[in-house]
Protein backbone atom coordinates (compact mmCIF):
# COMPACT_ATOMS: atom_id res chain seq x y z
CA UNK A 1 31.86 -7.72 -12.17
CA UNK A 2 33.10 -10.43 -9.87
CA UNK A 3 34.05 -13.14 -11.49
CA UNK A 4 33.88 -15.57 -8.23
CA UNK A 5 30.31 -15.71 -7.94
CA UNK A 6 28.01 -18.87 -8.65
CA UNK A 7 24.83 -16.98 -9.82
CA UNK A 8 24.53 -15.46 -12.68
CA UNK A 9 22.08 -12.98 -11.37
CA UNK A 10 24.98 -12.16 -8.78
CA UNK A 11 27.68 -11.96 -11.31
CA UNK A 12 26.93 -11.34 -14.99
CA UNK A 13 23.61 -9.85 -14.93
CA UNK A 14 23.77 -8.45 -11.48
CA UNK A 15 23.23 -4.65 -12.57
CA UNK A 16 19.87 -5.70 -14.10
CA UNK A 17 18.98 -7.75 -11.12
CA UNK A 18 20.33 -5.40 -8.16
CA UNK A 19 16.97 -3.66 -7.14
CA UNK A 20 15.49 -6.82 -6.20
CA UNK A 21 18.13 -7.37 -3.51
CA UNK A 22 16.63 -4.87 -1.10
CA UNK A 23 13.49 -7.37 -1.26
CA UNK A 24 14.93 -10.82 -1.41
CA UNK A 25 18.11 -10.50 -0.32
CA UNK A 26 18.98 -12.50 2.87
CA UNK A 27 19.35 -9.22 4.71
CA UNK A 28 16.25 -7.79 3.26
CA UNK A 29 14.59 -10.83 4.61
CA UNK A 30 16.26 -10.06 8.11
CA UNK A 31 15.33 -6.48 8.28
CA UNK A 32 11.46 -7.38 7.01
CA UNK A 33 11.24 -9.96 10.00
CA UNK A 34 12.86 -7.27 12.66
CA UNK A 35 10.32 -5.17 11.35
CA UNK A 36 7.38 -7.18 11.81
CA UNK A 37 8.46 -8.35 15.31
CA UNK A 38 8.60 -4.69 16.21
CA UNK A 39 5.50 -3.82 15.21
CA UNK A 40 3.93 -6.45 17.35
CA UNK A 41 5.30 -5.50 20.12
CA UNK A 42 4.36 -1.50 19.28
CA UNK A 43 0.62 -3.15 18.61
CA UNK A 44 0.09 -4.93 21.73
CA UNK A 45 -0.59 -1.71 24.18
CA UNK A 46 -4.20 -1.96 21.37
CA UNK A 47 -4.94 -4.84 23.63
CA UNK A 48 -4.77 -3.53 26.84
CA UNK A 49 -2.40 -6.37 28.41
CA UNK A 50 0.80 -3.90 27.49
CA UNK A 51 1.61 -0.34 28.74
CA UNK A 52 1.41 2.16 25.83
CA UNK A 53 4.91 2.73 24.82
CA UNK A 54 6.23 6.10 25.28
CA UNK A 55 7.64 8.72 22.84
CA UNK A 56 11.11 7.73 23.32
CA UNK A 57 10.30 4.07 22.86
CA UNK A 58 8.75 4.40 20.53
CA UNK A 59 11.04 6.48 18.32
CA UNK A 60 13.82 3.91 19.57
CA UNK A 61 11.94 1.11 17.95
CA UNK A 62 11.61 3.31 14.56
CA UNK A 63 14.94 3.78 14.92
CA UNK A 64 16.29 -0.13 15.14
CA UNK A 65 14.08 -0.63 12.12
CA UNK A 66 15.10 2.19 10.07
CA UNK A 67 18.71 1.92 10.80
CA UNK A 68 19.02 -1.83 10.67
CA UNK A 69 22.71 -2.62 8.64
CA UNK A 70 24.41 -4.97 8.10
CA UNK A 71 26.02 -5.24 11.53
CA UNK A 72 22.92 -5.88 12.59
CA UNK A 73 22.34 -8.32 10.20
CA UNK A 74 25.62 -10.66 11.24
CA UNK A 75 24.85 -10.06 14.70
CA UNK A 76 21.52 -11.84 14.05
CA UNK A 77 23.59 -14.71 11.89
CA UNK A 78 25.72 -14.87 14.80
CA UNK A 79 22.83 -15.91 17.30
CA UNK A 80 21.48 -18.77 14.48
CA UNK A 81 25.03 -20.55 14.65
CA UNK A 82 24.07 -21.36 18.15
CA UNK A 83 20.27 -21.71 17.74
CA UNK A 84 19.80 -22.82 13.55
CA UNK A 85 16.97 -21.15 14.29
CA UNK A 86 16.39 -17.93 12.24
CA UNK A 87 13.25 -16.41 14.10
CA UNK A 88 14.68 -17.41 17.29
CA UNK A 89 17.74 -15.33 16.46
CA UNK A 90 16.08 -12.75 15.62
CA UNK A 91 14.30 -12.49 19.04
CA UNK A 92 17.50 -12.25 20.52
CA UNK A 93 18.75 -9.59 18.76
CA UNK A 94 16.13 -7.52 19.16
CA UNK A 95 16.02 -8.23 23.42
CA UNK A 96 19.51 -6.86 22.99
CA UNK A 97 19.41 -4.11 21.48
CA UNK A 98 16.12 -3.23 23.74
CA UNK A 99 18.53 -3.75 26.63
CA UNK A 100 21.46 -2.19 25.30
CA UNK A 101 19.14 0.62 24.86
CA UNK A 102 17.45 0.40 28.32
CA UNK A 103 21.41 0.40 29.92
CA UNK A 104 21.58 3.99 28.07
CA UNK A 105 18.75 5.67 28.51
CA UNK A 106 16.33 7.14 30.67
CA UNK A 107 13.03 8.03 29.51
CA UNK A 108 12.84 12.15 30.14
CA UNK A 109 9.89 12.43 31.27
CA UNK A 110 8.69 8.78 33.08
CA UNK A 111 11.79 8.91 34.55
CA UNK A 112 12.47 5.33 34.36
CA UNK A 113 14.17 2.77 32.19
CA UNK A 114 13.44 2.27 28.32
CA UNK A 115 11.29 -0.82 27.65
CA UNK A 116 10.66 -1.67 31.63
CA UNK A 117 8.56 -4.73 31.65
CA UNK A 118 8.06 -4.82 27.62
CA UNK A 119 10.97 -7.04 26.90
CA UNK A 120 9.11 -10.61 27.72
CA UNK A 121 6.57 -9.48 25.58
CA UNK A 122 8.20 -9.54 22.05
CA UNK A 123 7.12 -12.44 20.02
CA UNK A 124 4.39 -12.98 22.58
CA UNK A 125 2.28 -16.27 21.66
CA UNK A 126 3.38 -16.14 18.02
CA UNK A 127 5.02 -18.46 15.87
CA UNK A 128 7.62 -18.30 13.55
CA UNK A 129 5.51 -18.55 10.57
CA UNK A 130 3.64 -15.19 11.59
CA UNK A 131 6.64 -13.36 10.99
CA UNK A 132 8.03 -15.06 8.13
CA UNK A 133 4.75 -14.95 6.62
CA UNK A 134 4.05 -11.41 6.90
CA UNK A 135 7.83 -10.51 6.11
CA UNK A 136 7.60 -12.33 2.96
CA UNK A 137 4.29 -11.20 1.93
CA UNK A 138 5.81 -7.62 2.55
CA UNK A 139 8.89 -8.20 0.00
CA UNK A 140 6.38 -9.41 -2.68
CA UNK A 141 4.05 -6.73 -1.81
CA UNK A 142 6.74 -4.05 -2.37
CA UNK A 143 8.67 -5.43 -5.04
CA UNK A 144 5.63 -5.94 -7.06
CA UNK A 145 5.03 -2.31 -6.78
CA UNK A 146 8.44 -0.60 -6.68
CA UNK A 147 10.23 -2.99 -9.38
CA UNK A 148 7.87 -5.57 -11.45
CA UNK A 149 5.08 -3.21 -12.62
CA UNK A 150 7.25 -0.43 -13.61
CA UNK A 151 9.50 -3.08 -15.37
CA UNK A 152 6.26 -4.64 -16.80
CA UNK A 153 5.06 -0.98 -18.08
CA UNK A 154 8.47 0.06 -19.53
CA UNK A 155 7.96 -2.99 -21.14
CA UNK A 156 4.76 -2.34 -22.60
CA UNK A 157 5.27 1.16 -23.36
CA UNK A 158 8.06 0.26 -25.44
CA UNK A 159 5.81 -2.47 -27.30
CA UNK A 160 2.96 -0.26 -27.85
CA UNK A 161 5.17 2.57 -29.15
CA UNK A 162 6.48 0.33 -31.69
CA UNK A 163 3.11 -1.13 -32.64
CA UNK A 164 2.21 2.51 -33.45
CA UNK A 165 5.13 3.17 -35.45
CA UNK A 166 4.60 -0.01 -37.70
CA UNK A 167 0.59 -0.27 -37.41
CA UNK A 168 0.22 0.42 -41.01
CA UNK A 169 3.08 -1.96 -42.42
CA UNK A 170 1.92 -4.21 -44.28
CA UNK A 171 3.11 -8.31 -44.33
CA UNK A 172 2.01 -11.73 -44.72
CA UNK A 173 0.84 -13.08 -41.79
CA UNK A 174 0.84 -17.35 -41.62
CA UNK A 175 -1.13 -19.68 -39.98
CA UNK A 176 0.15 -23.20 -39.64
CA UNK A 177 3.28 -21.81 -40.82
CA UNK A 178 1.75 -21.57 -44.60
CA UNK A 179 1.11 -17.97 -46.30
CA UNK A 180 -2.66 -16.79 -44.92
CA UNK A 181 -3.66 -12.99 -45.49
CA UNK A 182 -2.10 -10.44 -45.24
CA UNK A 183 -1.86 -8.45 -41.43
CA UNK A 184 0.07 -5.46 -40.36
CA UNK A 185 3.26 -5.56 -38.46
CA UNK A 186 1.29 -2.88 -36.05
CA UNK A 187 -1.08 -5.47 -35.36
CA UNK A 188 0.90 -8.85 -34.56
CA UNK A 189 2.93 -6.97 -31.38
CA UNK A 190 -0.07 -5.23 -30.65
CA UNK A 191 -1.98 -9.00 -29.88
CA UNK A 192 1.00 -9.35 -27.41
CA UNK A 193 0.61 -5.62 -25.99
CA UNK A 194 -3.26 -6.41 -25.50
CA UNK A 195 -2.20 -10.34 -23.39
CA UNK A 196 0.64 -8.37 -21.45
CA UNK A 197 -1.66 -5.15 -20.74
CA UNK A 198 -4.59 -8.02 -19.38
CA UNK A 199 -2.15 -10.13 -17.11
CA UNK A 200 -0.43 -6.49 -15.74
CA UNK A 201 -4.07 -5.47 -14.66
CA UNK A 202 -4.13 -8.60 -13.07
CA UNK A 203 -0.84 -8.35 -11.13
CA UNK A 204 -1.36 -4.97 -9.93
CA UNK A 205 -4.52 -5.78 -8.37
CA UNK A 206 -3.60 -9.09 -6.83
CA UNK A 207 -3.58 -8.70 -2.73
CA UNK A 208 -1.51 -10.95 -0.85
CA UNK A 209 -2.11 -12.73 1.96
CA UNK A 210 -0.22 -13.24 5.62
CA UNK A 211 -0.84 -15.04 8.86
CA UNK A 212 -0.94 -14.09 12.41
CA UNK A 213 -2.60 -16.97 14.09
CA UNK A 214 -0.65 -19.15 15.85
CA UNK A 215 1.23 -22.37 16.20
CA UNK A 216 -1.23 -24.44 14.42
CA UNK A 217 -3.52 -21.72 13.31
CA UNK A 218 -5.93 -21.54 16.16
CA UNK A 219 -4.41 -18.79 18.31
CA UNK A 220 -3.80 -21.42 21.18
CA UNK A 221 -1.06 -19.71 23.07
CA UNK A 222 -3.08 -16.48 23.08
CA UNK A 223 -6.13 -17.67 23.65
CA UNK A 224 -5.05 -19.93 26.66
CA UNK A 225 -3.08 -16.93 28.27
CA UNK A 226 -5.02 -13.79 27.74
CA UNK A 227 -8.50 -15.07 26.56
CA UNK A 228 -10.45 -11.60 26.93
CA UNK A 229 -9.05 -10.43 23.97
CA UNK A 230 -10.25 -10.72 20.60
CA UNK A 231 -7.30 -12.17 18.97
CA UNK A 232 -8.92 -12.70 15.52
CA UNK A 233 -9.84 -8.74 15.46
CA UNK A 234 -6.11 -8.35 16.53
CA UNK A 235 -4.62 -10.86 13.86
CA UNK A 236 -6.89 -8.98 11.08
CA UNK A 237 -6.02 -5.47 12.08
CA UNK A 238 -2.62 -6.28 12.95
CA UNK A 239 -2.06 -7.84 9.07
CA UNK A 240 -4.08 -5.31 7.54
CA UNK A 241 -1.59 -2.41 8.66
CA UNK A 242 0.72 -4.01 6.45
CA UNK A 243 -1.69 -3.02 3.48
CA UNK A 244 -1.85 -7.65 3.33
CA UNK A 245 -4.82 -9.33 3.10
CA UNK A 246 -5.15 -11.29 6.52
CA UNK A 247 -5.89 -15.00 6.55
CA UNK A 248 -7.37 -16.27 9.59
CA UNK A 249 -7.71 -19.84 8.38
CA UNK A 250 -4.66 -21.90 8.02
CA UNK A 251 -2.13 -24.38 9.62
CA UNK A 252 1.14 -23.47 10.78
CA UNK A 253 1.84 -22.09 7.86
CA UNK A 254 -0.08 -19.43 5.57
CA UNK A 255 -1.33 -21.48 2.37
CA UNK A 256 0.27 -20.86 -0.24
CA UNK A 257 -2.33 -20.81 -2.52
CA UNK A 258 -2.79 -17.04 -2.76
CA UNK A 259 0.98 -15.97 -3.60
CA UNK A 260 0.95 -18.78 -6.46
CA UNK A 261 -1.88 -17.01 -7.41
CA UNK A 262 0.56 -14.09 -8.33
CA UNK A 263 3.50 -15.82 -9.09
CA UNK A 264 1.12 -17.50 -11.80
CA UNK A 265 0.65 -14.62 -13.36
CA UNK A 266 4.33 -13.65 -13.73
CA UNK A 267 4.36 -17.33 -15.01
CA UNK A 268 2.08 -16.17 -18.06
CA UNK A 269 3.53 -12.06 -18.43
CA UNK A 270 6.89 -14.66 -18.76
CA UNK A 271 4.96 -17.45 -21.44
CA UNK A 272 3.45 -14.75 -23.15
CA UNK A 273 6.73 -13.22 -23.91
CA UNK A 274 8.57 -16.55 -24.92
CA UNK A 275 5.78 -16.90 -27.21
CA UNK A 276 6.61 -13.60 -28.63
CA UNK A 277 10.43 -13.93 -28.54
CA UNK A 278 10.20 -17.08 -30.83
CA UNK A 279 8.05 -15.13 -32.84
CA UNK A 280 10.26 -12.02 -33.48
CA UNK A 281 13.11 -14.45 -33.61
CA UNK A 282 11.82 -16.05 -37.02
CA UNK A 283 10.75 -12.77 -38.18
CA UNK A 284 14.63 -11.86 -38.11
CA UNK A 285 15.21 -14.89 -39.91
CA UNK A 286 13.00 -14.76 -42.59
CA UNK A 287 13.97 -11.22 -43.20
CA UNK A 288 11.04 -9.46 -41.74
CA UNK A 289 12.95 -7.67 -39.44
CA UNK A 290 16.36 -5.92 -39.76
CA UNK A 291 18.80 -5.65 -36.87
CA UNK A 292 20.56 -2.29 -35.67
CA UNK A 293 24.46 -3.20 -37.06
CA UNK A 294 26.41 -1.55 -33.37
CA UNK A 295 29.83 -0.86 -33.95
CA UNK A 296 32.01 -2.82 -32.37
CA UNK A 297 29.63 -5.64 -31.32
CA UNK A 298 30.62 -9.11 -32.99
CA UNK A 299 28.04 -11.78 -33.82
CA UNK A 300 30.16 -14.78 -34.61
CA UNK A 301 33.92 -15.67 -33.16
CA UNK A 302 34.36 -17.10 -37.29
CA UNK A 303 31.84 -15.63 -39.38
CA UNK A 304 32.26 -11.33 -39.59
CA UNK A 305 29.14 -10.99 -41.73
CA UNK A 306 26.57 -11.97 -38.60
CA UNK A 307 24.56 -10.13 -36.30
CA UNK A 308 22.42 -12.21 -34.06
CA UNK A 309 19.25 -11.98 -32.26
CA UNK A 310 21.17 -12.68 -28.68
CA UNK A 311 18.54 -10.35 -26.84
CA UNK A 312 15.89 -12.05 -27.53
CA UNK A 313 17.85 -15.52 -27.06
CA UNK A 314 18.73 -14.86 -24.02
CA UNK A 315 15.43 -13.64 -22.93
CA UNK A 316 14.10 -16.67 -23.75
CA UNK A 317 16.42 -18.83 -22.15
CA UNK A 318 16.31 -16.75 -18.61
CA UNK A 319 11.92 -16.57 -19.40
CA UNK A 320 12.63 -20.25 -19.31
CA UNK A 321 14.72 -20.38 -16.34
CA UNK A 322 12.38 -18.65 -14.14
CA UNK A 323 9.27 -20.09 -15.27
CA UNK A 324 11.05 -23.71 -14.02
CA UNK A 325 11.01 -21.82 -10.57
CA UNK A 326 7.55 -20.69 -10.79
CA UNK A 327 6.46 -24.02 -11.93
CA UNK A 328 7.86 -25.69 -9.10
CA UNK A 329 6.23 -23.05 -6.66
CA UNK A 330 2.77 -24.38 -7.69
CA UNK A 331 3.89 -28.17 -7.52
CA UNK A 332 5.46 -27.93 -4.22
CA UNK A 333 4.38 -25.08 -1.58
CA UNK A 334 0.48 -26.29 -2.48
CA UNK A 335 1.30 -29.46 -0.61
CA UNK A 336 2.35 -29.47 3.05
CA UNK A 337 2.84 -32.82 5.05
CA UNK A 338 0.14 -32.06 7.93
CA UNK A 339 0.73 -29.01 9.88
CA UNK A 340 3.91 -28.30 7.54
CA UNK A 341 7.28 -29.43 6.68
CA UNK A 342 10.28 -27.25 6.78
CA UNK A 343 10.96 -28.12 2.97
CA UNK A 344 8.82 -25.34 2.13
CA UNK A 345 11.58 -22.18 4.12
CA UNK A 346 14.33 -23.82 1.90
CA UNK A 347 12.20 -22.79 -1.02
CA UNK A 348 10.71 -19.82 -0.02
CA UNK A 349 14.15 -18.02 -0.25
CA UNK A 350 14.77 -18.64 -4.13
CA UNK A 351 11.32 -16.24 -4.67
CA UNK A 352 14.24 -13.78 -5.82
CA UNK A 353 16.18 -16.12 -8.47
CA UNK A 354 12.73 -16.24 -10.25
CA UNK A 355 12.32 -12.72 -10.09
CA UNK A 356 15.78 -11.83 -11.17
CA UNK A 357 15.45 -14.26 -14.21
CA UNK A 358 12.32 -12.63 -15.14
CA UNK A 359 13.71 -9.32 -14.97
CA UNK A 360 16.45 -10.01 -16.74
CA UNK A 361 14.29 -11.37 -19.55
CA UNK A 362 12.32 -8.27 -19.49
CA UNK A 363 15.71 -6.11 -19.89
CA UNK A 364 17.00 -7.60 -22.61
CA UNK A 365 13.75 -8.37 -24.76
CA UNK A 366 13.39 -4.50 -24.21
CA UNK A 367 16.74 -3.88 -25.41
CA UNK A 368 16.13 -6.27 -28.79
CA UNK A 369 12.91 -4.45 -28.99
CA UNK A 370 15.07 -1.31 -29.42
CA UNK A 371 17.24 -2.64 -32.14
CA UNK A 372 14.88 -3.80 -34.64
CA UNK A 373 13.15 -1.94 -37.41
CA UNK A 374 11.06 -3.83 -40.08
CA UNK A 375 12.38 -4.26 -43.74
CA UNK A 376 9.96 -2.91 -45.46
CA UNK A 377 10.78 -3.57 -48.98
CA UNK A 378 11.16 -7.55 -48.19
CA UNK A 379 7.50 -7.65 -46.62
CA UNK A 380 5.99 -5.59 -49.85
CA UNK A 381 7.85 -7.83 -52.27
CA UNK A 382 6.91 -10.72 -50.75
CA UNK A 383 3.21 -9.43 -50.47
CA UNK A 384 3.30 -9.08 -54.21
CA UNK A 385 4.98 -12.27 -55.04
CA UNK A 386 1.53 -13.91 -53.40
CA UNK A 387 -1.66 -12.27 -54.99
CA UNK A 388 -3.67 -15.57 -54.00
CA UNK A 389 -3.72 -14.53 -50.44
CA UNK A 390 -6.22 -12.57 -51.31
CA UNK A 391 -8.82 -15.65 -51.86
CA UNK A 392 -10.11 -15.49 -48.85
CA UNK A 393 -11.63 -11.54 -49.50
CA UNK A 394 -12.81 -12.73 -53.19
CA UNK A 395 -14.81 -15.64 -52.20
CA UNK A 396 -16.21 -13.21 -49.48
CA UNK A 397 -17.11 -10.96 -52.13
CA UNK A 398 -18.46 -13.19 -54.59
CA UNK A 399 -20.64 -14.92 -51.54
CA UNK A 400 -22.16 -11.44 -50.91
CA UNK A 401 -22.62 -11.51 -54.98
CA UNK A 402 -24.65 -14.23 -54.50
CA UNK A 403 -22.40 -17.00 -56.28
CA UNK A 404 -22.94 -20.24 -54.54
CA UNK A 405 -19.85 -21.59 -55.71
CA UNK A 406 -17.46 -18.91 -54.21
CA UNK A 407 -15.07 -20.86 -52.17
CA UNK A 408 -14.63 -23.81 -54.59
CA UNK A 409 -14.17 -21.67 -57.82
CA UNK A 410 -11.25 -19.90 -55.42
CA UNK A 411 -10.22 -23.23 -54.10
CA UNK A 412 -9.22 -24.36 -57.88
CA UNK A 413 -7.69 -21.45 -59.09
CA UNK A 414 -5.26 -20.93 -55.85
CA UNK A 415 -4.71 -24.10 -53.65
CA UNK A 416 -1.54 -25.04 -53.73
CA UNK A 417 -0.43 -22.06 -56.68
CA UNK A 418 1.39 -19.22 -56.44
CA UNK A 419 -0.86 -16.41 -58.26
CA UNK A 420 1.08 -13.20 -59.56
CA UNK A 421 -1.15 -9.79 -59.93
CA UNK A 422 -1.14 -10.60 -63.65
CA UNK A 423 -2.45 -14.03 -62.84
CA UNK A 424 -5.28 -12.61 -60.31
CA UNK A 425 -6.82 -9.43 -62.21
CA UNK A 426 -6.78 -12.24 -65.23
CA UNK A 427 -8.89 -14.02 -63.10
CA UNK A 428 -11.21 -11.07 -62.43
CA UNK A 429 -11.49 -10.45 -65.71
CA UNK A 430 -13.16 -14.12 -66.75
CA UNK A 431 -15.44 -14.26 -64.01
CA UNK A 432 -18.94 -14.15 -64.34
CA UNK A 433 -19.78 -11.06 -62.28
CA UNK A 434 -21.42 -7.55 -62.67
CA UNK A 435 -19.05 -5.19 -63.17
CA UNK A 436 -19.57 -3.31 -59.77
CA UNK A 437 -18.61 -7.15 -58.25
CA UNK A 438 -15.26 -6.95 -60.54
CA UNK A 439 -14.34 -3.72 -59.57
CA UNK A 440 -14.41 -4.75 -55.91
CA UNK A 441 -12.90 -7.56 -56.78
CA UNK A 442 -10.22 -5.68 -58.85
CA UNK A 443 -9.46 -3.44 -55.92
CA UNK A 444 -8.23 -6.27 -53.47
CA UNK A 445 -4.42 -6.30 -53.11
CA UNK A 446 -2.01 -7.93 -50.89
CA UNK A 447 -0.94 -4.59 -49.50
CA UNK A 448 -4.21 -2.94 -48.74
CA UNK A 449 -6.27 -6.18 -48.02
CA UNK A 450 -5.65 -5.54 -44.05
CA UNK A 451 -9.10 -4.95 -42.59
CA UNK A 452 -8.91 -3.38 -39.67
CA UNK A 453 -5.57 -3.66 -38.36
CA UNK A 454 -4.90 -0.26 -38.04
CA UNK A 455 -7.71 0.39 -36.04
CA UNK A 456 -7.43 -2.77 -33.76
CA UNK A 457 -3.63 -1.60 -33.28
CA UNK A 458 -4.84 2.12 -32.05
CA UNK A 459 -7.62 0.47 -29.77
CA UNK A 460 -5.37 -1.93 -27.70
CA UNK A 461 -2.53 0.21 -27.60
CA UNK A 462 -4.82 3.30 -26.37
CA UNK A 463 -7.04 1.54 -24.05
């Protein structure tokens, strides 16, 4: 680890956070752009205004883009200390290397220089924002797919295997933090299994959305030069082949609107899990759940006996962390001043502090998840210590009985009382009910009284 860094995500948790770099990093960002400005330039020739490119031009351009390091990358840096202009920069670089490549080889077969009369044709009529737009969009595409929904169903597949294993564990469930009836331990992660399972669909059919139109959005430049060409079939085709959703109305910039879209969703995968986390948290607490004991781990610098719930703690706290970021996405790239203000760039590059909170979150709730087993002889004691949380089945009962008075007769005898077994089948036994009534009163307990738990547990996990 180096110890030198200011992030976090850089330092301490960088081994959790280190596949997002080759999306969000500054260099990833780079490459992305060089990318995209080479594939204009290889898309062009579709408008007749170009030569095609030939074979060894175009394998040259492949190979700039799948070589690009990170000499390549400083060279670029080194062209923004003169410009502090990042797109600008990387125009540059790229007319270099085209040269450097022209001053070295000869196309076989034309016979002529590499790139002859293509050169004043990269970033032709564009603006900056078409390349940032569609580089970014790219990162979130990709990431989305190579890192946050196989972290999201590692997640879940870890969750639903537990619900599984615990589906027919019996415990008092609580509503307004006072005893209610009784659930299954199953059930409770598998409401959180069902809410993550919903928002993953969600996220891994969002489509994101990029810009190719122009300095304000109306294709000006390309329009005024070249006007035979159908530049909003271009811009759409062009975006498409990016597997991006193009969109053909904006300003300068792309609005936003669409990628807070997905970033709200992360938002709620990471509320949904807080919720949780503060949930398991005071199960561990009130003795619901036991922690793994790991030798050698400590869980206070002065008291040997502890073992604390730090993976969940910390998830919380880095849930927390990056929802601030996503928050702040939705408050601020929304609004634009006009055409656009460059306050949104600055911005745009913490996308990956977000993510690498999130992920983070996700590790280590998964790595809790892995420690914790319930105590099952706490949760049946204490289901037996509380026979009057079965009320709510008896008045049901008696209702279907026919007694008018159900609820109120239950009301008396358990509001605010603690009822022991003895005290309920007592209970049973004075009541004025046939005796098929009494015997299903008789065979309510606190352990079986689950409904269907088991089978709500099997659905959502299954589905």
């Amino acid at each position: 680890m180096t110890l030198d860094l200011l992030s976090p995500l850089d330092g301490r948790y960088a081994e959790a956070t280190a596949p997002l770099t080759e999306f969000f990093s500054e260099f990833a960002f780079l490459r992305d752009r060089v990318r995209v400005e080479l594939d204009y330039l290889s898309a062009l020739p579709k408008t007749d205004l170009v030569r095609p490119l030939t074979d060894s031009e175009s394998a040259q351009l492949e190979s700039i883009k799948s070589n690009f390091s990170l000499d390549d990358a400083e060279t670029i840096l080194e062209y923004e200390r003169t410009t502090r202009h990042d797109v600008k920069a990387i125009e540059y670089f790229i007319q270099s290397k085209l040269l450097e490549a022209a001053s070295l080889l000869v196309d076989s077969h034309e016979r002529a220089p590499l790139f002859q009369g293509l050169i004043p044709w990269i970033h032709f009529g564009l603006t900056s924002e078409d390349i940032n737009s569609i580089g970014q969009a790219i990162a979130l595409k990709e990431s989305r797919n190579s890192i946050i929904l196989p972290a999201l169903e590692s997640l879940i597949s870890s969750l639903s295997d537990f619900a599984i294993r615990y589906k027919s564990v019996p415990m008092l469930a609580r509503t307004h933090g006072q005893f209610a009836v009784p659930t299954t331990l199953g059930k409770e992660f598998a409401v959180y299994v069902a809410r993550l399972k919903k928002t993953r669909d969600q996220i891994a059919s969002h489509r994101f959305e990029a810009k190719l139109t122009g300095a304000v959005g109306n294709f000006n430049a390309l329009q005024a030069a070249i006007p035979q060409v159908d530049w909003l079939s271009f811009s759409e085709a062009f975006v498409s082949s990016f597997d991006l959703e193009p969109n053909l109305c904006t300003t300068q910039i792309l609005p936003y609107d669409n990628w807070i879209q997905y970033f709200d969703l992360i938002r709620l995968i990471n509320s949904i899990l807080i919720d949780f986390a503060q949930d398991i948290w005071r199960y561990i607490s009130d003795g619901y759940l036991k922690q793994a004991v790991v030798a050698g781990e400590v869980g206070s610098s002065t008291m040997p006996q502890k073992v604390n719930p730090i993976d969940f703690e910390n998830a919380e706290g880095n849930l927390g962390i990056a929802n601030s970021l996503f928050t702040h996405y939705a408050q601020k790239l929304i609004v634009s001043r006009l055409q656009r203000d460059l306050s949104d760039s600055t911005v745009r590059r913490t996308f990956g502090t977000a993510f690498g909170h999130s992920l983070v979150a996700w590790t280590n709730f998964q790595r809790g998840l892995s420690r914790i087993a319930p105590d099952e002889e706490k949760l049946k004691a204490e289901l037996n210590a509380h026979w009057e949380v079965v009320s709510e089945g008896a008045q049901t009962i008696l209702r279907v009985a026919g007694k008018s008075d159900a609820y109120e007769s239950l009301k008396e005898q358990t509001r605010g009382h603690v009822l022991t077994e003895k005290d309920y089948k007592a209970w049973c036994d004075r009541i004025t009910v046939n005796e098929e009534t009494r015997t299903r009163l008789k065979k309510l307990s606190p352990e079986t009284y689950i409904g269907l738990a088991m089978e709500l547990t099997d659905r959502v996990v299954k589905k």
